[in-house]
N, C-alpha and C. Protein backbone atom coordinates (compact mmCIF):
# COMPACT_ATOMS: atom_id res chain seq x y z
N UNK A 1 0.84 -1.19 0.00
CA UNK A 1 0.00 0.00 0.00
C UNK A 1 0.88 1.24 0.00
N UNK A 2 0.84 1.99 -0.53
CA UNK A 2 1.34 3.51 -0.95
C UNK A 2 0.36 4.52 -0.26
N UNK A 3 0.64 4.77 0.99
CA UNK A 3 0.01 5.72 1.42
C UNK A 3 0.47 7.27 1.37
N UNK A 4 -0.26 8.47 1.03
CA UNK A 4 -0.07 9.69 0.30
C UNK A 4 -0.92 10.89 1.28
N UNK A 5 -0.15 11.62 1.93
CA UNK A 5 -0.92 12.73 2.46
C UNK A 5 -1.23 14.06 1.94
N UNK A 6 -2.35 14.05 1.49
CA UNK A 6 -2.19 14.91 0.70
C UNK A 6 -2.81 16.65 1.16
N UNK A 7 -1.99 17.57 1.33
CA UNK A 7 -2.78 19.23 2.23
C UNK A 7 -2.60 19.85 1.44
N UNK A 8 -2.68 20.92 1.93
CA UNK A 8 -3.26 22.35 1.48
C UNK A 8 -4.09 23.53 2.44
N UNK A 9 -3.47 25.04 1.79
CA UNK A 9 -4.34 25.57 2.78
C UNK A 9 -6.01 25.68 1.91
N UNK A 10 -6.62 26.56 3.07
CA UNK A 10 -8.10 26.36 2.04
C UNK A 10 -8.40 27.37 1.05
N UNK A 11 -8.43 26.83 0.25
CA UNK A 11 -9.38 27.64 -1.42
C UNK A 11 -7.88 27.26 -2.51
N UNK A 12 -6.86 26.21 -1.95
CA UNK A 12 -5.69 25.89 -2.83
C UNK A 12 -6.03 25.14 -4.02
N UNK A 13 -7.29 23.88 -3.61
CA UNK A 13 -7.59 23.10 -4.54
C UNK A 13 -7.51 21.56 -4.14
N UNK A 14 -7.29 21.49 -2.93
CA UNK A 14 -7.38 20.18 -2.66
C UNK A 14 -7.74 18.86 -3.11
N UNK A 15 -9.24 19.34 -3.01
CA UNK A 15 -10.25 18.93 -3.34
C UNK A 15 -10.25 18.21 -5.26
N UNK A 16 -10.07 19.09 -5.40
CA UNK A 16 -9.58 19.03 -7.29
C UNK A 16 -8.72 18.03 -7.58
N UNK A 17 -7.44 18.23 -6.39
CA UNK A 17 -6.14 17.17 -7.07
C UNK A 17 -6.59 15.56 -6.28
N UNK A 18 -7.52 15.81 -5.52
CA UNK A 18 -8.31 14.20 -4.75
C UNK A 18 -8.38 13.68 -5.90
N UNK A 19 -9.66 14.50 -6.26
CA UNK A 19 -10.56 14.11 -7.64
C UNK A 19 -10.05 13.41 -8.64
N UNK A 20 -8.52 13.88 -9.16
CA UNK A 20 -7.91 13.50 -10.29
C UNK A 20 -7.15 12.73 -9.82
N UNK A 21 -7.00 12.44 -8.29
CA UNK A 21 -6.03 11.01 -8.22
C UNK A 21 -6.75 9.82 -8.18
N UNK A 22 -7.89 10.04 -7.79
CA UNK A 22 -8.91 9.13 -7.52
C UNK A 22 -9.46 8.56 -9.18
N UNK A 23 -9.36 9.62 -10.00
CA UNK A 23 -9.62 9.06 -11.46
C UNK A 23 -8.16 8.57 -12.07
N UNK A 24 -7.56 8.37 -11.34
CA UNK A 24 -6.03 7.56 -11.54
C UNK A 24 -6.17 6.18 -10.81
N UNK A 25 -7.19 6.33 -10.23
CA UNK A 25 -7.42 4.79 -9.48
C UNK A 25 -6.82 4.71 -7.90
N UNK A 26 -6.97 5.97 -7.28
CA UNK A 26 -6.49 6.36 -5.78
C UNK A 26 -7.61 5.99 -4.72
N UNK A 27 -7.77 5.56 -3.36
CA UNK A 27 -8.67 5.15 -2.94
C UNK A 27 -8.42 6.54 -2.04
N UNK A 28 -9.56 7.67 -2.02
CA UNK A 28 -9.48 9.14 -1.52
C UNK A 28 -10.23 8.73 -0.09
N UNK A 29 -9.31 9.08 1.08
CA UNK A 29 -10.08 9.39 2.28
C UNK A 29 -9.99 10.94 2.46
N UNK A 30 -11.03 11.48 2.43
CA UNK A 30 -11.57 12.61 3.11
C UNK A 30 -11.63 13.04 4.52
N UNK A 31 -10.62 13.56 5.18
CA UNK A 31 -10.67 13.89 6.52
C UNK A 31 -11.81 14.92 6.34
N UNK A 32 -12.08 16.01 5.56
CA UNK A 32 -13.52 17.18 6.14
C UNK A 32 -14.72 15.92 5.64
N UNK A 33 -14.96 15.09 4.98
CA UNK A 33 -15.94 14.08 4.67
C UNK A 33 -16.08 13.86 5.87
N UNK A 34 -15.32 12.91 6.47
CA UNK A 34 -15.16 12.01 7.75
C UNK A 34 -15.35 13.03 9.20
N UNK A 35 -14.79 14.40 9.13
CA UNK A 35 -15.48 15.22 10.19
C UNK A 35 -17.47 15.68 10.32
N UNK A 36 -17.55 15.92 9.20
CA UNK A 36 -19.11 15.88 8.84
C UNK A 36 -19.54 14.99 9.77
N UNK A 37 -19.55 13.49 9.44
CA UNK A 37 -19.74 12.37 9.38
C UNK A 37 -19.84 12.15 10.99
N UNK A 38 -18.75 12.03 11.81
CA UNK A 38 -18.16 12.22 13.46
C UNK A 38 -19.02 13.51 14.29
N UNK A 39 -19.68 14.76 13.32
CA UNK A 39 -20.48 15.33 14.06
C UNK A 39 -21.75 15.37 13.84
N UNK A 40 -22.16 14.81 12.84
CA UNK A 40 -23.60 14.27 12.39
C UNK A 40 -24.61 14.28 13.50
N UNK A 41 -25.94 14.30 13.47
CA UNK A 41 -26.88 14.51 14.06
C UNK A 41 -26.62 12.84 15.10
N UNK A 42 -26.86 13.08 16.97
CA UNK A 42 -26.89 11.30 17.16
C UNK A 42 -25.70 10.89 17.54
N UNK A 43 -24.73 11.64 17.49
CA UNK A 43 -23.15 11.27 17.35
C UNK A 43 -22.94 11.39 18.65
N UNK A 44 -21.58 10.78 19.20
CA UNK A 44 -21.15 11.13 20.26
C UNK A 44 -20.09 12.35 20.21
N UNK A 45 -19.10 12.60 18.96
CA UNK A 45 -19.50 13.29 18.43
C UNK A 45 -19.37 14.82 18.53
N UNK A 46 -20.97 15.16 18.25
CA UNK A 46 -21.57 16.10 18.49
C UNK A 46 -21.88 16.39 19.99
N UNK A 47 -22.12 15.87 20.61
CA UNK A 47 -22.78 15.47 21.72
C UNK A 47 -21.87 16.12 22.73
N UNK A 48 -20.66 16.00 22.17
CA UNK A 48 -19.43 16.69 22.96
C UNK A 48 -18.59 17.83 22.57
N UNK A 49 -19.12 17.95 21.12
CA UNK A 49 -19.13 19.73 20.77
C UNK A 49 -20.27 20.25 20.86
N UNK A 50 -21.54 19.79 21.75
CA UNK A 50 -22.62 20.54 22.05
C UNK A 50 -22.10 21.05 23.57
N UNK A 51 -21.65 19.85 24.24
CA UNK A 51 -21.29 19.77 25.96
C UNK A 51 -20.03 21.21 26.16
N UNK A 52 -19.54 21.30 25.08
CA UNK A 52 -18.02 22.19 25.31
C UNK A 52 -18.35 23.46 24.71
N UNK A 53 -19.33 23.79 23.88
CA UNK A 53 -19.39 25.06 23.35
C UNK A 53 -21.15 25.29 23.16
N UNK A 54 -21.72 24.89 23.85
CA UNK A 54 -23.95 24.80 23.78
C UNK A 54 -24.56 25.07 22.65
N UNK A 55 -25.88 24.85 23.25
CA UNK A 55 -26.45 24.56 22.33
C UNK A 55 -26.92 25.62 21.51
N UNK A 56 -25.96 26.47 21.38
CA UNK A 56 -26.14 27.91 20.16
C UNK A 56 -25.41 27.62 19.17
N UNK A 57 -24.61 26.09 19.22
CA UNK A 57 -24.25 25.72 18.00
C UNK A 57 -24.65 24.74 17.13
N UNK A 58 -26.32 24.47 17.39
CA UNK A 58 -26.88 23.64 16.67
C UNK A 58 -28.02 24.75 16.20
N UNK A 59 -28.42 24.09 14.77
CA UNK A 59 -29.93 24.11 14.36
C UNK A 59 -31.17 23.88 14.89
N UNK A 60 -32.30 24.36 14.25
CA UNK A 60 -33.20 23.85 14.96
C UNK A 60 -33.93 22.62 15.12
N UNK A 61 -33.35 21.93 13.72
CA UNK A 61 -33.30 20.43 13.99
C UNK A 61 -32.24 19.73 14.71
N UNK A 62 -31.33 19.93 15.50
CA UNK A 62 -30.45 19.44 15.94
C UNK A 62 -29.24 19.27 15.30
N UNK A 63 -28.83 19.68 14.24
CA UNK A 63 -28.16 19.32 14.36
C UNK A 63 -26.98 20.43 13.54
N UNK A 64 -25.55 20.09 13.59
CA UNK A 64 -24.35 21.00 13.76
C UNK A 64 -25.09 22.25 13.06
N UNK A 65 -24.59 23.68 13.48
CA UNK A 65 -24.80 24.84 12.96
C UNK A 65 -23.82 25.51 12.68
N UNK A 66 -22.84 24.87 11.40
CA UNK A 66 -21.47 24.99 11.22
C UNK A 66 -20.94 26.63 11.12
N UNK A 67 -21.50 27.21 10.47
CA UNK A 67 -21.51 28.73 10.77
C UNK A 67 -21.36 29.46 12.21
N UNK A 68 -21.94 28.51 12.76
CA UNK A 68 -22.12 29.40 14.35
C UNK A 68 -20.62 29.33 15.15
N UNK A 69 -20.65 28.02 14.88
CA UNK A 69 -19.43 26.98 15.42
C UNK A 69 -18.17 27.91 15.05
N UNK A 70 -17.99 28.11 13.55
CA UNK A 70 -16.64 28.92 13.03
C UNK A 70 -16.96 30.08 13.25
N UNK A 71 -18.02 30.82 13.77
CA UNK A 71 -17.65 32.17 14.01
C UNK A 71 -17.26 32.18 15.55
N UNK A 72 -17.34 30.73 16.26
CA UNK A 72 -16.51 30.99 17.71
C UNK A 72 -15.32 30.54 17.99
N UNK A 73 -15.06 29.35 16.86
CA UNK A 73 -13.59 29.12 16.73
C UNK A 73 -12.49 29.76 16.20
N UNK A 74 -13.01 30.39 15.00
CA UNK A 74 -12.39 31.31 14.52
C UNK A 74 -11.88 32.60 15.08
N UNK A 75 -12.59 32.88 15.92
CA UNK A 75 -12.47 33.96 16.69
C UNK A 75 -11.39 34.05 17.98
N UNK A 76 -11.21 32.67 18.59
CA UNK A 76 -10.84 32.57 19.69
C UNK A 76 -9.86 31.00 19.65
N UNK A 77 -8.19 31.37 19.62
CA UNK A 77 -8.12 29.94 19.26
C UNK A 77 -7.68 28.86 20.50
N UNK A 78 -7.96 29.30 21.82
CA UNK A 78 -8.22 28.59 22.86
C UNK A 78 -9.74 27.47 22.57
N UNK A 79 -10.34 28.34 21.95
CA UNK A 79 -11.83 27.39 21.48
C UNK A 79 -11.71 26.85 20.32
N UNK A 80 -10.68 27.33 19.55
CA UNK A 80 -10.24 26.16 18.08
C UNK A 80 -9.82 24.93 18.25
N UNK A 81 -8.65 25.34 19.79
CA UNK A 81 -7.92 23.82 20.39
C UNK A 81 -8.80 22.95 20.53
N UNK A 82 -10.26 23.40 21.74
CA UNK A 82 -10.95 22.31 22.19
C UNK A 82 -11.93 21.89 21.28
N UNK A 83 -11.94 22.31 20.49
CA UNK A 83 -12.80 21.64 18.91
C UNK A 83 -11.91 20.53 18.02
N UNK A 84 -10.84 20.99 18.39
CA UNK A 84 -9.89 20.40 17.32
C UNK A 84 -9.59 18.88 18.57
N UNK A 85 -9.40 19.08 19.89
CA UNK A 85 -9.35 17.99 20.74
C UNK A 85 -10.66 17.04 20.95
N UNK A 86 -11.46 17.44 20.40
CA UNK A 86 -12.83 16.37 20.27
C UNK A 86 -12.88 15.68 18.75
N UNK A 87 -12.27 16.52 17.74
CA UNK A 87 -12.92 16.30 16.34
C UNK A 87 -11.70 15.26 16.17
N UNK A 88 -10.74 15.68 16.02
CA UNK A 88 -9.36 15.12 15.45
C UNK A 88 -8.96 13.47 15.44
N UNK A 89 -9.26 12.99 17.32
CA UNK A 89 -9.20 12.23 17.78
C UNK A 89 -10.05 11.18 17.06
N UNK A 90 -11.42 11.26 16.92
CA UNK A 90 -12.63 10.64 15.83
C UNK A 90 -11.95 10.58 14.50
N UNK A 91 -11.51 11.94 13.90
CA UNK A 91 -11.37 11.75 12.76
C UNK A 91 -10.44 10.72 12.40
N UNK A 92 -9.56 10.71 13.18
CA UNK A 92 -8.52 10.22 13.04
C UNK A 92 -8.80 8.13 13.20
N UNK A 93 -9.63 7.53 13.91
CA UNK A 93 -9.80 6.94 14.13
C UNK A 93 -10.88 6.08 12.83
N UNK A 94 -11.56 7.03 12.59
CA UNK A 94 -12.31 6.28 10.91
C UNK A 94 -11.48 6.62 9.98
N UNK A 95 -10.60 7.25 9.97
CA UNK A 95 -9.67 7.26 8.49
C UNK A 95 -9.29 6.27 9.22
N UNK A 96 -8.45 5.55 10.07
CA UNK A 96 -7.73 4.30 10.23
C UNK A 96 -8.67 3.24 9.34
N UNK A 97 -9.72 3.30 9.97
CA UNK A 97 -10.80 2.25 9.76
C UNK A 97 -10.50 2.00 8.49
N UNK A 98 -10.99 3.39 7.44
CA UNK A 98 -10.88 3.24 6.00
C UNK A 98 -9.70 2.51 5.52
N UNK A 99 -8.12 3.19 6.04
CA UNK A 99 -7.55 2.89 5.51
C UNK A 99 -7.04 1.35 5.12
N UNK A 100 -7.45 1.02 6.80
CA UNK A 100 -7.08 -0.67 7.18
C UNK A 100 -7.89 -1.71 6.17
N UNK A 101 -8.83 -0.72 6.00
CA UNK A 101 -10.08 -1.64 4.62
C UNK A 101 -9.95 -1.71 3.38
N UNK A 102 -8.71 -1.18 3.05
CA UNK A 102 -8.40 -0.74 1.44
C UNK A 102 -7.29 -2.45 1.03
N UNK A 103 -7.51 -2.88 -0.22
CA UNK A 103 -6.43 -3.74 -0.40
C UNK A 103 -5.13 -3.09 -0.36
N UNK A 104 -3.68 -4.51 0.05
CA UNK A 104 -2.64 -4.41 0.14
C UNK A 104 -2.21 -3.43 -0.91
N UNK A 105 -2.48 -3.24 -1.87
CA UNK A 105 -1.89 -3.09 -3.41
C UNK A 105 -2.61 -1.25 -3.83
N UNK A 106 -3.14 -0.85 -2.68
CA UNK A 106 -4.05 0.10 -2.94
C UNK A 106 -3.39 1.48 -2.43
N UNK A 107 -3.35 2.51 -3.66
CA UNK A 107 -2.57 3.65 -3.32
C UNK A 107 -4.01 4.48 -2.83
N UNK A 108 -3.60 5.04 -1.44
CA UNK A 108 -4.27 5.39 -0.50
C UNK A 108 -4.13 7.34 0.28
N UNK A 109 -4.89 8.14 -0.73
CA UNK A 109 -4.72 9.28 -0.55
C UNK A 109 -5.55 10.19 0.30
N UNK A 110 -4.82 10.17 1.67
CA UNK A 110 -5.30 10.54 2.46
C UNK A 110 -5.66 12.56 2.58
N UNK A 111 -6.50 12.98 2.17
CA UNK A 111 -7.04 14.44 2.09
C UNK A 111 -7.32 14.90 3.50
N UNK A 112 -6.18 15.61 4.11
CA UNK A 112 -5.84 16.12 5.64
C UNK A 112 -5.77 17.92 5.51
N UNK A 113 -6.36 18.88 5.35
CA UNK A 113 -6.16 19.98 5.72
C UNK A 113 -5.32 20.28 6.47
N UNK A 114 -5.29 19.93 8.19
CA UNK A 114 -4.56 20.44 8.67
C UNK A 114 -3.33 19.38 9.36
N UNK A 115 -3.16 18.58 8.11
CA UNK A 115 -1.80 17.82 8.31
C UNK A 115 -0.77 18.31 8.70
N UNK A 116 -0.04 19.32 8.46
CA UNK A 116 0.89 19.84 8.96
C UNK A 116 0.50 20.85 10.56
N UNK A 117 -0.65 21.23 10.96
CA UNK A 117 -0.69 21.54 11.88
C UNK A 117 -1.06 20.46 13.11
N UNK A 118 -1.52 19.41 12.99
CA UNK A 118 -1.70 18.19 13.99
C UNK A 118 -0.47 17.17 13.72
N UNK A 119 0.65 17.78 12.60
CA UNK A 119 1.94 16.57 13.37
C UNK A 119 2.13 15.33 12.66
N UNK A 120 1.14 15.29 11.81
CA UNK A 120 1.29 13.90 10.62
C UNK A 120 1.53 13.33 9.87
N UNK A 121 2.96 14.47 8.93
CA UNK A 121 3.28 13.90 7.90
C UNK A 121 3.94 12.90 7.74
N UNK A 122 4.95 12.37 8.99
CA UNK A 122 5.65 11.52 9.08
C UNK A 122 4.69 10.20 8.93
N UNK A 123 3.55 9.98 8.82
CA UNK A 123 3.05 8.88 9.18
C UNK A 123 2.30 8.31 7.40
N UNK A 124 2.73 9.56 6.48
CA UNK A 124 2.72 9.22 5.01
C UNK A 124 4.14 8.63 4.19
N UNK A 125 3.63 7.61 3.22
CA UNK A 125 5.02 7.77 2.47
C UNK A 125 5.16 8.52 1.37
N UNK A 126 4.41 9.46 1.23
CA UNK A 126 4.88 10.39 0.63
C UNK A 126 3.70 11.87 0.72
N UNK A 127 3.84 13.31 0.92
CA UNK A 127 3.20 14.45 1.04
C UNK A 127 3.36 15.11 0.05
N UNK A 128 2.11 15.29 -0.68
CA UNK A 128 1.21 16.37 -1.64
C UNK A 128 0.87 17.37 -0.92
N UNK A 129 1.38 17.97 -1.11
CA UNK A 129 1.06 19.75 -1.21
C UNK A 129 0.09 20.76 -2.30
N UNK A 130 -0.53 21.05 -1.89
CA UNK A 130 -1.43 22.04 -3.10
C UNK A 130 -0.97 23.50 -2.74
N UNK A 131 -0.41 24.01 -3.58
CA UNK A 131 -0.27 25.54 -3.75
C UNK A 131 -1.40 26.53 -4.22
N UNK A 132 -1.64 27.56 -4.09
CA UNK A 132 -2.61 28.72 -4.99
C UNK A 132 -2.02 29.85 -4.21
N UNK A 133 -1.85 30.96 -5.14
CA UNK A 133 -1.29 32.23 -4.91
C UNK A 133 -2.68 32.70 -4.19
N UNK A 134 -2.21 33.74 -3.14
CA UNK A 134 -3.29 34.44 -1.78
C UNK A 134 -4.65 35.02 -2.68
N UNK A 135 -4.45 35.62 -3.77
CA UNK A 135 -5.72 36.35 -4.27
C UNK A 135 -6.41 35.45 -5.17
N UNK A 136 -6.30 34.31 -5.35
CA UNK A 136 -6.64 33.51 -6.01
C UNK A 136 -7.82 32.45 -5.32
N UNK A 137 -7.08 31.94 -4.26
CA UNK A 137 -7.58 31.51 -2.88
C UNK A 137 -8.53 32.23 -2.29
N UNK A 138 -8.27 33.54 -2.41
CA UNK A 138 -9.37 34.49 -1.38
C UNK A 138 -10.48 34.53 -2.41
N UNK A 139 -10.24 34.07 -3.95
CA UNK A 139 -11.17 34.68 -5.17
C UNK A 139 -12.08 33.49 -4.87
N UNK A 140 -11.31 31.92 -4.50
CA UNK A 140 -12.01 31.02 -4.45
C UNK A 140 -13.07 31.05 -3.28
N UNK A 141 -12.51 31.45 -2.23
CA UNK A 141 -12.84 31.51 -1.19
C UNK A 141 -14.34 31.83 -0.88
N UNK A 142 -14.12 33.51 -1.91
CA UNK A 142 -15.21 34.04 -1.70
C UNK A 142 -16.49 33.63 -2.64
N UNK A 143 -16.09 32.88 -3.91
CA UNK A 143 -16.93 32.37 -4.40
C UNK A 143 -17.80 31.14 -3.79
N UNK A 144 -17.24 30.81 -2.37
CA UNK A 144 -18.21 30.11 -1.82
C UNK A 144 -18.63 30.63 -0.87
N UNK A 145 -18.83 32.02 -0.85
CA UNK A 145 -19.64 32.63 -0.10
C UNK A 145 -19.04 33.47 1.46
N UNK A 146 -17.69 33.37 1.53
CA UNK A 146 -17.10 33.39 2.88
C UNK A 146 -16.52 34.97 2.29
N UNK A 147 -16.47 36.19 3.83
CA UNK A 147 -16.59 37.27 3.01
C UNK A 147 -14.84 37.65 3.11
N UNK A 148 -14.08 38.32 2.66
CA UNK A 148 -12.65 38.49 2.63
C UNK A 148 -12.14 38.34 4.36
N UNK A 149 -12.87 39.09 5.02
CA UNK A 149 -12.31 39.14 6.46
C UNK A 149 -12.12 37.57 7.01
N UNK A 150 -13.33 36.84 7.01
CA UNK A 150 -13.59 35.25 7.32
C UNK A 150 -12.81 34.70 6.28
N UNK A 151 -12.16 35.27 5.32
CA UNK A 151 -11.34 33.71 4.41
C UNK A 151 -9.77 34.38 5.12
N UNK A 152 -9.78 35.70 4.99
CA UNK A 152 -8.36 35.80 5.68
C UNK A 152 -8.44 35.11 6.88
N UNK A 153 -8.89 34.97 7.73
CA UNK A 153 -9.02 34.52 9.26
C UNK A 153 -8.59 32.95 9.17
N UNK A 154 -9.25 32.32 8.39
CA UNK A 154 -9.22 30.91 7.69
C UNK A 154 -8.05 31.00 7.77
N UNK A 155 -7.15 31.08 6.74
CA UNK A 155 -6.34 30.91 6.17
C UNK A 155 -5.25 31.46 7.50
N UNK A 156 -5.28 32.66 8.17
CA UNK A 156 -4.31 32.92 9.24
C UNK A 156 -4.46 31.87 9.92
N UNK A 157 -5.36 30.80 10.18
CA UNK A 157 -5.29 30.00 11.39
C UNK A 157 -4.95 29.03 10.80
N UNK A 158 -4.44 28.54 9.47
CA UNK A 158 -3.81 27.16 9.16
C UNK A 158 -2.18 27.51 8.94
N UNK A 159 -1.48 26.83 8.43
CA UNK A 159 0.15 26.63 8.54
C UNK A 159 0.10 27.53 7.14
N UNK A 160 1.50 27.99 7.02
CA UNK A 160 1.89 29.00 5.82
C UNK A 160 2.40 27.56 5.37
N UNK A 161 2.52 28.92 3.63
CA UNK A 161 3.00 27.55 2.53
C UNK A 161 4.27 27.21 3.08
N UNK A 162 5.05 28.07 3.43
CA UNK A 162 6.33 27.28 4.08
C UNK A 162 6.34 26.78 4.88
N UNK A 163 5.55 26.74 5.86
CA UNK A 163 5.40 24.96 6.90
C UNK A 163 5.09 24.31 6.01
N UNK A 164 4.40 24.22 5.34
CA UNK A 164 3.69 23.27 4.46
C UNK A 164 5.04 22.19 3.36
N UNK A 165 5.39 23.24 2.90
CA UNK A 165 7.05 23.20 1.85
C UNK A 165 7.71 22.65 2.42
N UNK A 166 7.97 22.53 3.77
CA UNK A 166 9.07 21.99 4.82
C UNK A 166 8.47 20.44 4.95
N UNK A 167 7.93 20.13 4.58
CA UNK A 167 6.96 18.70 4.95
C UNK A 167 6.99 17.83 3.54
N UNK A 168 7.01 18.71 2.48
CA UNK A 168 6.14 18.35 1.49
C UNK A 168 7.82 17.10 0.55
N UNK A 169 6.87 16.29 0.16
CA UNK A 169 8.11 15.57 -1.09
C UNK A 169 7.66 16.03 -2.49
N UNK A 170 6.44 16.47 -2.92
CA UNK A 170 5.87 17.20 -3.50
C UNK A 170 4.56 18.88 -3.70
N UNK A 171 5.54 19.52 -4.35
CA UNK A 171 4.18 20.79 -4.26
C UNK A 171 3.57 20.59 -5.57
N UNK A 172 2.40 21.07 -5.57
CA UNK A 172 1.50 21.22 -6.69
C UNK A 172 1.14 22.80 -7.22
N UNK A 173 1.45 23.51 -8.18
CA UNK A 173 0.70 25.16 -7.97
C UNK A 173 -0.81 24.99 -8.47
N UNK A 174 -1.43 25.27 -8.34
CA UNK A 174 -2.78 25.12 -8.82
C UNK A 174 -3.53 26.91 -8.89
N UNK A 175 -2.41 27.66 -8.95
CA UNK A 175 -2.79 29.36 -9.25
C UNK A 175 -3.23 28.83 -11.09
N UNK A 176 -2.99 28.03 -11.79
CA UNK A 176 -3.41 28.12 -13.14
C UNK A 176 -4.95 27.98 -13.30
N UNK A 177 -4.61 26.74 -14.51
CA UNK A 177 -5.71 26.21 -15.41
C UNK A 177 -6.10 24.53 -14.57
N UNK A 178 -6.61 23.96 -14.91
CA UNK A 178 -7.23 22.91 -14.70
C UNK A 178 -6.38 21.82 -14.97
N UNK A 179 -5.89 22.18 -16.42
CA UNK A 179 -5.33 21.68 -17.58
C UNK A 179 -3.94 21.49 -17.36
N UNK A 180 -3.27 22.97 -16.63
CA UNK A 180 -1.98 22.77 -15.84
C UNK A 180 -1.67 21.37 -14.45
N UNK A 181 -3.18 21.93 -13.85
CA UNK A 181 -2.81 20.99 -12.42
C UNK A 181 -2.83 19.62 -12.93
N UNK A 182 -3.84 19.50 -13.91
CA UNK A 182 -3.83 18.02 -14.68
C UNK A 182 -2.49 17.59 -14.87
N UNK A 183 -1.62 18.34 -15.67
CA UNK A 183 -0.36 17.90 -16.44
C UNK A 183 0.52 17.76 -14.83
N UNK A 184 0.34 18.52 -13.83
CA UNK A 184 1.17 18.28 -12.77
C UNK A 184 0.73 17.21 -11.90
N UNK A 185 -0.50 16.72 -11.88
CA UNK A 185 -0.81 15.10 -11.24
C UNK A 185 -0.36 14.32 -12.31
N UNK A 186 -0.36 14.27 -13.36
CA UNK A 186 0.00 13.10 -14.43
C UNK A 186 1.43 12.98 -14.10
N UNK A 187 2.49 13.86 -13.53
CA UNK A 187 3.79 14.28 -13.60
C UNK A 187 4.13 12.93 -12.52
N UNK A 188 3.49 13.57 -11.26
CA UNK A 188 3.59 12.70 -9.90
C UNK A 188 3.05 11.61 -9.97
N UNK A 189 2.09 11.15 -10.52
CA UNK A 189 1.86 9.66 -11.14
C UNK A 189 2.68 9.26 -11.51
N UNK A 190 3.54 9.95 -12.86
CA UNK A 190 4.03 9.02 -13.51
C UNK A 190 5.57 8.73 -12.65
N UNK A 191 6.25 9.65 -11.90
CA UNK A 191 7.42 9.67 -11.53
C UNK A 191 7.27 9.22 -10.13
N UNK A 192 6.38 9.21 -8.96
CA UNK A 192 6.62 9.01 -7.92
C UNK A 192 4.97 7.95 -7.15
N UNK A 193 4.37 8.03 -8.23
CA UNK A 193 3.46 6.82 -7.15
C UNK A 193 3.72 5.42 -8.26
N UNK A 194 3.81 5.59 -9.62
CA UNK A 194 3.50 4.72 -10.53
C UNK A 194 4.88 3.71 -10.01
N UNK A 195 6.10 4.30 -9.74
CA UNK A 195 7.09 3.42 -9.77
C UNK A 195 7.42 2.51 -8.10
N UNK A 196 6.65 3.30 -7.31
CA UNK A 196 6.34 2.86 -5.89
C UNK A 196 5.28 1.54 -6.29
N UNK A 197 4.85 1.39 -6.81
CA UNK A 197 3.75 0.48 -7.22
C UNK A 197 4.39 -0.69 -8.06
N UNK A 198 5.61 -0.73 -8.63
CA UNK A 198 6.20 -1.73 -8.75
C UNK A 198 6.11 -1.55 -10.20
């Protein structure tokens, strides 16, 4: 098994270079999938980011009120820690699950945001990096609705590209085309997972 960690900060493209490894035949675990999932309505969970921060961070159906949540974590990162000390621990425990479930022979790309800030790269054999230049990121950012102040904030509270660079066996830029990042996963296929694979 070829296991692959793959980060980024947010609005880099992550998400995108999953996509195209996974249409290379990559088995993609989703750490923000798998957080969803761990705070889901019912969860234990939730149950203990309701107990640590109340119930002004749920809906009125019960369940997570993710907006509410990041405008108190974000704000305060004594309350980021104890979010991140309930979530992480879970998350971390069904990506095992996944991973342990994948065949021997199965290149296994693990999608971690804040890999380099929880301490994990060592535990890949090899780290993907996604790059995007700051106004590009903030362009993405805001196209999903988050307003410049909240994507800067984002982005101040994850690792700079140079923590990131310091970790990485590969960077990706993804400031282009589609078409570019394409030609730069085909690159790392062909030179560094294809030949790990025998």
């Amino acid at each position: 098994m070829l296991r692959i960690g793959l980060t980024g900060g947010i609005g880099s493209g992550k998400s995108t270079v999953a996509g195209l490894l996974a249409a290379r035949g990559a088995r993609v675990v989703d750490a923000d999938r798998i957080a969803r999932e761990v705070l889901a309505p019912g969860t234990r969970g939730l149950a203990a980011v309701v107990e640590a921060f109340g119930a002004d961070v749920l809906t009125r159906d019960r369940a997570l009120d993710r907006p509410a949540l990041a405008a108190v974590v974000f704000a305060d990162p004594g309350a980021r820690r104890r979010l991140d000390g309930i979530v992480h621990p879970l998350v971390r425990a069904r990506a095992a699950e996944l991973v342990a479930a994948a065949p021997p022979d199965a290149v296994v790309v693990q999608d971690v945001p804040l890999l380099v800030e929880t301490g994990q790269a060592a535990s890949y054999d090899l780290v993907l990096v996604v790059e995007a230049d700051p106004a590009t990121r903030l362009r993405r950012l805001a196209g999903r609705g988050l307003s410049e102040d909240d994507a800067r904030a984002r982005i101040a509270a994850q690792a700079t590209d140079e923590q990131r660079r310091a970790v990485a066996d590969v960077v990706l830029d993804n400031s282009g085309t589609v078409e570019q990042l394409e030609a730069q996963v085909d690159r790392f296929w062909a030179e560094r997972v294809a030949p790990a694979l025998g």
